[in-house]
C-alpha atoms as a PDB file:
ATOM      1  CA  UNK A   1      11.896  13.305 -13.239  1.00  0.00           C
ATOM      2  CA  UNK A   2       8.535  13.663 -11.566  1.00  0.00           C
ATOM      3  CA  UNK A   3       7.801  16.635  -9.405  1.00  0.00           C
ATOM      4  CA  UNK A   4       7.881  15.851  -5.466  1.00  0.00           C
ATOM      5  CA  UNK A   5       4.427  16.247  -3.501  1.00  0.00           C
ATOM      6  CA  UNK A   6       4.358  17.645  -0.472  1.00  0.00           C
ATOM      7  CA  UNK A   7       2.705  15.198   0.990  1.00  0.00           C
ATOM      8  CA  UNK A   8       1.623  11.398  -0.028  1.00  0.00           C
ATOM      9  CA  UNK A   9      -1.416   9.524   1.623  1.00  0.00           C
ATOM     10  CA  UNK A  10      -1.777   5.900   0.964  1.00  0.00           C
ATOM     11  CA  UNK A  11      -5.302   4.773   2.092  1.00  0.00           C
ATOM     12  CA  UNK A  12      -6.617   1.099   2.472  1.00  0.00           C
ATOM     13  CA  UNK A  13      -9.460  -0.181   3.521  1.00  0.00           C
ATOM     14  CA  UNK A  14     -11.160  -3.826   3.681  1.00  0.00           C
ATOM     15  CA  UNK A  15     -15.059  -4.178   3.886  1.00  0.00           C
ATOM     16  CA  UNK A  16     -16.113  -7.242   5.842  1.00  0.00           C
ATOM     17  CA  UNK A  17     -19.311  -6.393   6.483  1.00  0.00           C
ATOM     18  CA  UNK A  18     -22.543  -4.743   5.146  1.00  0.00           C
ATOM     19  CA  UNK A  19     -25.479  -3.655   6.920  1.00  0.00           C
ATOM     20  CA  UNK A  20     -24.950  -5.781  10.105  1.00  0.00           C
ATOM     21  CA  UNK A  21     -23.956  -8.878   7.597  1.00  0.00           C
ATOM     22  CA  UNK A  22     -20.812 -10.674   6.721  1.00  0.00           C
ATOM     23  CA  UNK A  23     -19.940  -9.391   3.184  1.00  0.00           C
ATOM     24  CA  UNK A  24     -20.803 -11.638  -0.052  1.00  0.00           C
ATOM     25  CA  UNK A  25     -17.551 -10.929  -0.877  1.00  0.00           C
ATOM     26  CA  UNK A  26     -14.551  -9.055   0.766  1.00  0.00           C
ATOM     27  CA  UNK A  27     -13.727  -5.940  -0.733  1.00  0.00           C
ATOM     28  CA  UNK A  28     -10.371  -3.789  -0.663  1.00  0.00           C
ATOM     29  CA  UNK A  29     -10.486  -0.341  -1.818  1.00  0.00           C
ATOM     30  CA  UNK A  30      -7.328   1.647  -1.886  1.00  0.00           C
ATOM     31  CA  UNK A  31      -6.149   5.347  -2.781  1.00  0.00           C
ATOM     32  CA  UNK A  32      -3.177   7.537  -3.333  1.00  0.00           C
ATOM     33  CA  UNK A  33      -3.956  10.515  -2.379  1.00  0.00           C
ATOM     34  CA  UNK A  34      -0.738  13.406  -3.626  1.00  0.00           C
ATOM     35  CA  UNK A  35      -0.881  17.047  -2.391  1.00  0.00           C
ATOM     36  CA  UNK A  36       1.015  19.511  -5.330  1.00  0.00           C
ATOM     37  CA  UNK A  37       2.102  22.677  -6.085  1.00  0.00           C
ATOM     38  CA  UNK A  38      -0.369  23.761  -8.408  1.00  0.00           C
ATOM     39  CA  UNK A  39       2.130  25.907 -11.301  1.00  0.00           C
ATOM     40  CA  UNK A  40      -0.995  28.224 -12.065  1.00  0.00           C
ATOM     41  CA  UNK A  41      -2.106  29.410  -8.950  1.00  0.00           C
ATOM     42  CA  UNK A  42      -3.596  32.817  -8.862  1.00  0.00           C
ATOM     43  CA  UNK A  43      -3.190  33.547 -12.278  1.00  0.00           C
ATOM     44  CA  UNK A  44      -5.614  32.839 -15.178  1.00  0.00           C
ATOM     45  CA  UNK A  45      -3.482  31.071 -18.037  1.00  0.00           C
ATOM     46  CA  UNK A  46      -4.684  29.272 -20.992  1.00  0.00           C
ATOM     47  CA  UNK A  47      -1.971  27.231 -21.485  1.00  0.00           C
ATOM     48  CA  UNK A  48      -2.372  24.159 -19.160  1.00  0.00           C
ATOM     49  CA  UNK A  49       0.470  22.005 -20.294  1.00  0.00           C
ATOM     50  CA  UNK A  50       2.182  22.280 -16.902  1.00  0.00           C
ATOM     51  CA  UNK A  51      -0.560  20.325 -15.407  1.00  0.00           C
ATOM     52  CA  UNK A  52      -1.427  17.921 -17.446  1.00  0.00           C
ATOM     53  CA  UNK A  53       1.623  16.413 -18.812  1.00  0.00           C
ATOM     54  CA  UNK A  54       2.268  16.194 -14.755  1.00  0.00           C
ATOM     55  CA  UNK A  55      -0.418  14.024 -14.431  1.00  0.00           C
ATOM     56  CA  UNK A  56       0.863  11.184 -15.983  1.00  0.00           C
ATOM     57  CA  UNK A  57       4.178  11.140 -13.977  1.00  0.00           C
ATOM     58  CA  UNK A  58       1.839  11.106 -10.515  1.00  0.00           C
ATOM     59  CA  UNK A  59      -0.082   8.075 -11.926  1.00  0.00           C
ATOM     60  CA  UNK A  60       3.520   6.311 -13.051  1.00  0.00           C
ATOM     61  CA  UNK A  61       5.465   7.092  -9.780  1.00  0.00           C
ATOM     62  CA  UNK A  62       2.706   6.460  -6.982  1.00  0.00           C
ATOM     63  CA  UNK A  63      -0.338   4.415  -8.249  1.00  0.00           C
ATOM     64  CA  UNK A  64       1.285   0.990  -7.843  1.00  0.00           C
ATOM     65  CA  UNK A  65       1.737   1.758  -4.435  1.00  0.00           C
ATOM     66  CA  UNK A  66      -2.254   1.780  -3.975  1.00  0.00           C
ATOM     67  CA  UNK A  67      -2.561  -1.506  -6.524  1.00  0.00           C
ATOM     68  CA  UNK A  68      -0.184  -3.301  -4.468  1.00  0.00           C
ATOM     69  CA  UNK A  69      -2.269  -2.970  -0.860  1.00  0.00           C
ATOM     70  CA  UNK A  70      -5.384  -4.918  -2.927  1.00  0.00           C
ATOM     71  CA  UNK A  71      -6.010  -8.329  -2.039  1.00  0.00           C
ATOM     72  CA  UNK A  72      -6.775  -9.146  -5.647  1.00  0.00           C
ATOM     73  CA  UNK A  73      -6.369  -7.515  -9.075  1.00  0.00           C
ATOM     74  CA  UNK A  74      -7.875  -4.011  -9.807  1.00  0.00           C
ATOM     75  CA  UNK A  75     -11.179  -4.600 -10.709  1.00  0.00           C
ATOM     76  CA  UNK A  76     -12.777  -1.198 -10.576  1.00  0.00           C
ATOM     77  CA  UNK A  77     -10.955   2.590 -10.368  1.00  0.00           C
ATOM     78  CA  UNK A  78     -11.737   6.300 -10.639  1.00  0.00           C
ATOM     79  CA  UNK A  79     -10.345   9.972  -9.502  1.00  0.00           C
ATOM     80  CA  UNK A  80     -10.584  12.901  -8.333  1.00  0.00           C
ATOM     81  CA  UNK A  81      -9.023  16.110  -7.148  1.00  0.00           C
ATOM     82  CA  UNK A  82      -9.558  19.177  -5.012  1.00  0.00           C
ATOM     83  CA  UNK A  83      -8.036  22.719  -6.501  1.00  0.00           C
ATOM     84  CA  UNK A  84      -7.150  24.865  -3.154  1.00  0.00           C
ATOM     85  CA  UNK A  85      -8.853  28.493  -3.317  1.00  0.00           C
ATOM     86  CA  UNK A  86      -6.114  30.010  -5.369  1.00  0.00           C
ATOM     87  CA  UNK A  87      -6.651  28.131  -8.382  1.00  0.00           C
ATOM     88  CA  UNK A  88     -10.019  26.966 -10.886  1.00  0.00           C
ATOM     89  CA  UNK A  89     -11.574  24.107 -11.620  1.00  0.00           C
ATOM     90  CA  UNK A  90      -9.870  23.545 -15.220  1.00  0.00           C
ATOM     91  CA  UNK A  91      -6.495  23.167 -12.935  1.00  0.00           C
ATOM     92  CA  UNK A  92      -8.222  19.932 -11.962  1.00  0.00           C
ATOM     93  CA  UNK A  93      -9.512  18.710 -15.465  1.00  0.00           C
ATOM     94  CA  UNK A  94      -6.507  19.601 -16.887  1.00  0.00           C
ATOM     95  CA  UNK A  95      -4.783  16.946 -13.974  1.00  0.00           C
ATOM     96  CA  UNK A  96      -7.813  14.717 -14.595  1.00  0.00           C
ATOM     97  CA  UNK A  97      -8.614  14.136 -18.170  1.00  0.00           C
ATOM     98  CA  UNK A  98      -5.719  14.385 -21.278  1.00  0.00           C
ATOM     99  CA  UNK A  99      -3.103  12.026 -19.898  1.00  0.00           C
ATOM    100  CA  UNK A 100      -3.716  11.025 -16.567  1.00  0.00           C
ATOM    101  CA  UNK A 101      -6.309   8.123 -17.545  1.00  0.00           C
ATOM    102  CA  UNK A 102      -3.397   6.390 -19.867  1.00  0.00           C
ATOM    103  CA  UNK A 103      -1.219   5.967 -17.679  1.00  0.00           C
ATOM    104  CA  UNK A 104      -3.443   4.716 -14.729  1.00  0.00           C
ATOM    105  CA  UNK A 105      -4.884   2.096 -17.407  1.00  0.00           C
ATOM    106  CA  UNK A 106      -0.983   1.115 -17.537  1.00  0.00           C
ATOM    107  CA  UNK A 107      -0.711   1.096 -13.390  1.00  0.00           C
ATOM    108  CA  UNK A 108      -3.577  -1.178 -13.010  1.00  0.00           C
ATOM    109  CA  UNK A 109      -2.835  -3.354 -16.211  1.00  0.00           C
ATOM    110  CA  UNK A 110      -5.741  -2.481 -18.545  1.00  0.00           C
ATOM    111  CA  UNK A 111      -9.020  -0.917 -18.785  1.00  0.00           C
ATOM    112  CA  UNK A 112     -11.548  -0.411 -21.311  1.00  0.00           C
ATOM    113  CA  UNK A 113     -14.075   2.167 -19.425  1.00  0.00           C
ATOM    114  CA  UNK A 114     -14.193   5.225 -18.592  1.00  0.00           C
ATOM    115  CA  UNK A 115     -11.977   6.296 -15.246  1.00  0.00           C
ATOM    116  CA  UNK A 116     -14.875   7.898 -13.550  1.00  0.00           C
ATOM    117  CA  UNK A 117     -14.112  11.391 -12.427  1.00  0.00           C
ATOM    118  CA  UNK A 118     -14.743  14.634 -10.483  1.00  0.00           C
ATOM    119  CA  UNK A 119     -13.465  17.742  -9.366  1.00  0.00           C
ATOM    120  CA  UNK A 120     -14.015  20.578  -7.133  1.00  0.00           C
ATOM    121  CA  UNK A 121     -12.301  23.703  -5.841  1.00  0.00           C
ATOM    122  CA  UNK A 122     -12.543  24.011  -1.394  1.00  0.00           C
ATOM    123  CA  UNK A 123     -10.372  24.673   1.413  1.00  0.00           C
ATOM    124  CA  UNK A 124      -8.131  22.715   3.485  1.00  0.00           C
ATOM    125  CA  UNK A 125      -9.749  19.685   4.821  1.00  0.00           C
ATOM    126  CA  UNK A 126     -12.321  19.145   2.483  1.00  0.00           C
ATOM    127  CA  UNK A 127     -13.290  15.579   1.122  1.00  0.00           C
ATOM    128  CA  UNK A 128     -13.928  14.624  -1.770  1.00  0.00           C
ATOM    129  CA  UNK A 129     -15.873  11.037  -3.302  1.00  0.00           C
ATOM    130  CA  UNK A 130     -14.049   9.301  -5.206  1.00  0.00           C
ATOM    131  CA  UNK A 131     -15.917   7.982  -7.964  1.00  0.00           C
ATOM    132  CA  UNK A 132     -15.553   4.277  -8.818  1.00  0.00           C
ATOM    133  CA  UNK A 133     -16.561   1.934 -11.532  1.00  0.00           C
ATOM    134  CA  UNK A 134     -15.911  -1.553 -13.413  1.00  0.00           C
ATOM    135  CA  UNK A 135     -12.470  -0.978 -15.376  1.00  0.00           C
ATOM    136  CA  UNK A 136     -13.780  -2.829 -18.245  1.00  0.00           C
ATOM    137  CA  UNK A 137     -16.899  -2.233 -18.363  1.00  0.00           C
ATOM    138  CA  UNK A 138     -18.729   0.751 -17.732  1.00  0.00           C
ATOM    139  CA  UNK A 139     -22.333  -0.843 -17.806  1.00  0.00           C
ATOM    140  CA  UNK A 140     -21.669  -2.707 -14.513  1.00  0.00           C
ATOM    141  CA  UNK A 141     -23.587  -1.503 -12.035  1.00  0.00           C
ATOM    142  CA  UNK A 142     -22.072  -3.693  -9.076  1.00  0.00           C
ATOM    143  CA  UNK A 143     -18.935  -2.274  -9.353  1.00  0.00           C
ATOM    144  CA  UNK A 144     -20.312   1.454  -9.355  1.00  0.00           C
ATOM    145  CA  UNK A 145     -19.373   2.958  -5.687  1.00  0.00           C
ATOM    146  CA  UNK A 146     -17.215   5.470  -3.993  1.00  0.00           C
ATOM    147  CA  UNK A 147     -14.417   6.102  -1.540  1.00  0.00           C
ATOM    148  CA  UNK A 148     -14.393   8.990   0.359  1.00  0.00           C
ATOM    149  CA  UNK A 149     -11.396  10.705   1.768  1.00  0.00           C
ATOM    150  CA  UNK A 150      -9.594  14.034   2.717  1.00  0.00           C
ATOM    151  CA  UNK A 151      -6.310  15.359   3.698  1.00  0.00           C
ATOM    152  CA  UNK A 152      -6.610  17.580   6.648  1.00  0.00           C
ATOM    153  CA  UNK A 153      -3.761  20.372   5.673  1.00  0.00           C
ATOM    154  CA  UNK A 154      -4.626  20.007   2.185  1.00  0.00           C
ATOM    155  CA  UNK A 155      -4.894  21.301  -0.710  1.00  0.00           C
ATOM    156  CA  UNK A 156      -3.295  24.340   0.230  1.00  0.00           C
ATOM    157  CA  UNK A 157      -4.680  27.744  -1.596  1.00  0.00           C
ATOM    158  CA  UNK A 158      -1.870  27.041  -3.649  1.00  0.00           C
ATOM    159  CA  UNK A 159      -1.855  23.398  -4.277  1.00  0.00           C
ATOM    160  CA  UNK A 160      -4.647  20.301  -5.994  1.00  0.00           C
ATOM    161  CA  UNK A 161      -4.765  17.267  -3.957  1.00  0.00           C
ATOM    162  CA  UNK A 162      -4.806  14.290  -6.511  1.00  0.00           C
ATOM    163  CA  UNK A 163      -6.765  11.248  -5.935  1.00  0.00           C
ATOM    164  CA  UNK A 164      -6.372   8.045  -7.709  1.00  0.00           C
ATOM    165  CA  UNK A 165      -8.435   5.216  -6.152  1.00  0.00           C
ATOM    166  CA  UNK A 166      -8.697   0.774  -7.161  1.00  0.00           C
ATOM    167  CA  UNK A 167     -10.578  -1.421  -6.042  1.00  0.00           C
ATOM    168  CA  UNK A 168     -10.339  -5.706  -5.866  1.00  0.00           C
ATOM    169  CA  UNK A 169     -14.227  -5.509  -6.227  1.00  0.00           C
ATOM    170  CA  UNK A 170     -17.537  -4.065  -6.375  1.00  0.00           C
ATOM    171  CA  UNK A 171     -19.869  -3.444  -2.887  1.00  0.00           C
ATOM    172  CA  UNK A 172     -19.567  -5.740  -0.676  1.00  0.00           C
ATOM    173  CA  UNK A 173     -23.051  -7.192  -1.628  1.00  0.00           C
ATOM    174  CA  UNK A 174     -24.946  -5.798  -4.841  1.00  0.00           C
ATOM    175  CA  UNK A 175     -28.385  -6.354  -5.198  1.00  0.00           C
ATOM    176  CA  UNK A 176     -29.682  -3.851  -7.911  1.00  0.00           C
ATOM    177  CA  UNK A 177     -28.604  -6.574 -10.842  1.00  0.00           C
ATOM    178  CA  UNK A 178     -25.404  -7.073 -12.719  1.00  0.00           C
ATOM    179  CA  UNK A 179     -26.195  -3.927 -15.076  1.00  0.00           C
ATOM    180  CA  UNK A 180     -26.308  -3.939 -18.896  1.00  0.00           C
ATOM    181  CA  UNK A 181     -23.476  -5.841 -20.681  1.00  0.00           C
ATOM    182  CA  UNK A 182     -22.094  -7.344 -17.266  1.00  0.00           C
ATOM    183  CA  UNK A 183     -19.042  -9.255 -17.002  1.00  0.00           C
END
């Protein structure tokens, strides 16, 4: 059974335009964004097990919402979380890293690259950017970008707001060359 959130933000957004110019190519990004109890919260513990085989659940129960609002299939992904004050950074690897990339590879149908990451411990409010790259290949530079967002109430001192973030695309219009080993 996977562990209720306290709260669930679904973000979408659509680029149309760049730089005062239509876009090459339209571009849908979307996010889940899940604020939870984080089990280790003002206590040092080695054992991390609580957290990350968590993750995987979060990426099975509330990532297809975010595939589903793309106007095409997931092209490029990434994520990130934010450990409230009460907790340490390896609370958010340990959501991050050992089982939460599997499963989003299953969400999205595939992926051969690296989910690109990061982390950070901060208050309430704080936003974080999302990382994103090419979910094949990680030596496309078009599809390298970010999506920023933040939960106002969250995380909690107690709680790690998870982000997991696709995208239909790269930026809206790439001019720095396809990258080594492009698609």
């Amino acid at each position: 059974m996977t562990p209720s959130p306290r709260k669930v933000v679904l973000v979408k957004e659509t680029v149309l335009a760049e730089a005062g110019s239509p876009a090459v190519r339209t571009v849908t990004r979307a996010a889940v964004a899940l604020v939870i109890a984080n089990p280790m919260s003002g206590r040092f513990m080695r054992d991390l097990s609580a957290l990350i085989d968590l993750s995987p659940l979060l990426a099975e129960r509330w990532l297809p919402q975010a595939v589903a609002q793309l106007d095409g299939p997931v092209v490029a992904y990434g994520k990130a979380a934010i450990v409230g004050v009460h907790g340490d950074i390896e609370h958010a690897a340990a959501v991050l890293h050992p089982k939460l990339g599997k499963a989003m590879r299953l969400a999205v149908g595939g992926g051969e690259a690296i989910i690109p990451s990061t982390a950070k411990v901060a208050s309430a409010g704080a936003r974080i950017d999302v990382p994103l790259g090419h979910k094949d290949n990680v030596w496309s530079f078009n599809e390298l970008d970010t999506l920023t967002l933040g939960v106002e109430d969250a995380p909690r001192p107690d709680e790690i707001l998870v982000v997991m973030a696709v995208s239909d695309g790269g930026r809206p219009d790439p001019r720095v060359g396809a990258g080594r080993l492009a698609v």
